[in-house]
N, C-alpha and C. Protein backbone atom coordinates (compact mmCIF):
# COMPACT_ATOMS: atom_id res chain seq x y z
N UNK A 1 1.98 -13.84 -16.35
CA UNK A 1 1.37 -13.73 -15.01
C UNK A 1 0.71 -12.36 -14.89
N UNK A 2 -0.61 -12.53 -14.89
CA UNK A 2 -1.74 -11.24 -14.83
C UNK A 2 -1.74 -10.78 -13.49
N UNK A 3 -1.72 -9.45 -12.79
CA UNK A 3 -2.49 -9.20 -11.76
C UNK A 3 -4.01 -8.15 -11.82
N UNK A 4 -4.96 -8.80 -11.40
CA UNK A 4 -6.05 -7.51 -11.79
C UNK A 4 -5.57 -6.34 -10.83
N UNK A 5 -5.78 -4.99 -11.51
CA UNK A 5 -5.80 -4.00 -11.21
C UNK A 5 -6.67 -3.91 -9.42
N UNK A 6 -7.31 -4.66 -9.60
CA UNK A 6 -8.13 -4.48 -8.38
C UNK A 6 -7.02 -4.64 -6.82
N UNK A 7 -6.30 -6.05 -6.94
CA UNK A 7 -5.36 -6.73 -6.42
C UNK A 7 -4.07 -5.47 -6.34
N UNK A 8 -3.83 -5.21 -7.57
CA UNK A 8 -2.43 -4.21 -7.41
C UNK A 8 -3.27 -3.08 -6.87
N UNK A 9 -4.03 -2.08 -6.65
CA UNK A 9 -4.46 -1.26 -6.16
C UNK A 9 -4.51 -1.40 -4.60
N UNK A 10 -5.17 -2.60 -4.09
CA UNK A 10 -5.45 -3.10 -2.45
C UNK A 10 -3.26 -3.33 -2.15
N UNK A 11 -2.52 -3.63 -2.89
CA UNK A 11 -1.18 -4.14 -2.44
C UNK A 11 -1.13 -2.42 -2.05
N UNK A 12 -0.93 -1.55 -3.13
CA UNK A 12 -0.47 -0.59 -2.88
C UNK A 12 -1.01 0.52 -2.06
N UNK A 13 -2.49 0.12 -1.68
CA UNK A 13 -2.75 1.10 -0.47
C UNK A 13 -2.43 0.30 1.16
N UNK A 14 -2.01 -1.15 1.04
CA UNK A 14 -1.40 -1.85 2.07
C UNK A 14 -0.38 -1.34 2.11
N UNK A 15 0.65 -0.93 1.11
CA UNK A 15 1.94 -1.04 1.23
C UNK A 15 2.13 0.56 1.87
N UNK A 16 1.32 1.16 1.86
CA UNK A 16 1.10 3.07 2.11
C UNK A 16 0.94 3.02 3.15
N UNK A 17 -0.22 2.01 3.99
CA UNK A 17 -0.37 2.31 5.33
C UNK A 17 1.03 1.84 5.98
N UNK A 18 1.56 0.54 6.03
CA UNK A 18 2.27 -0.03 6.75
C UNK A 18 3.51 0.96 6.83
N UNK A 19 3.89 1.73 5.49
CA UNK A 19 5.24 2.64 5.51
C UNK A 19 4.33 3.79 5.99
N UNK A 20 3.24 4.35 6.42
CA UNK A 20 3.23 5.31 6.86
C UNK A 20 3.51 5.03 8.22
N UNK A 21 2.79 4.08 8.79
CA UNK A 21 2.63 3.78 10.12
C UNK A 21 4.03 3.02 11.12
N UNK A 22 5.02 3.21 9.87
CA UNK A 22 6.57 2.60 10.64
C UNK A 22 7.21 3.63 10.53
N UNK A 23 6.90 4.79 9.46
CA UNK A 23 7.90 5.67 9.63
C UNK A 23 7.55 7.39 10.53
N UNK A 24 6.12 6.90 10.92
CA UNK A 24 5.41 7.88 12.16
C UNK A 24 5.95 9.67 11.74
N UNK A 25 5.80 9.85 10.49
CA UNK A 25 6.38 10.76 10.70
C UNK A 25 5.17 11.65 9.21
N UNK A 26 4.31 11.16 9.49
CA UNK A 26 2.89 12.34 8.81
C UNK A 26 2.36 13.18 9.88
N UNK A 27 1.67 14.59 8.73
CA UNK A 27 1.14 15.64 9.32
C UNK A 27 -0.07 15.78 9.68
């Protein structure tokens, strides 16, 4: 089971906003 790089790149800047934006606590 392949994922393109393109796909894992978009998960992991999803996955950055959502934990930035629950844990409210950037400068």
């Amino acid at each position: 089971m392949q994922v393109p790089v393109g796909s894992r790149l978009v998960l992991a800047l999803a996955f950055v906003l959502v934990w930035g934006s629950s844990v409210q606590g950037y400068p």
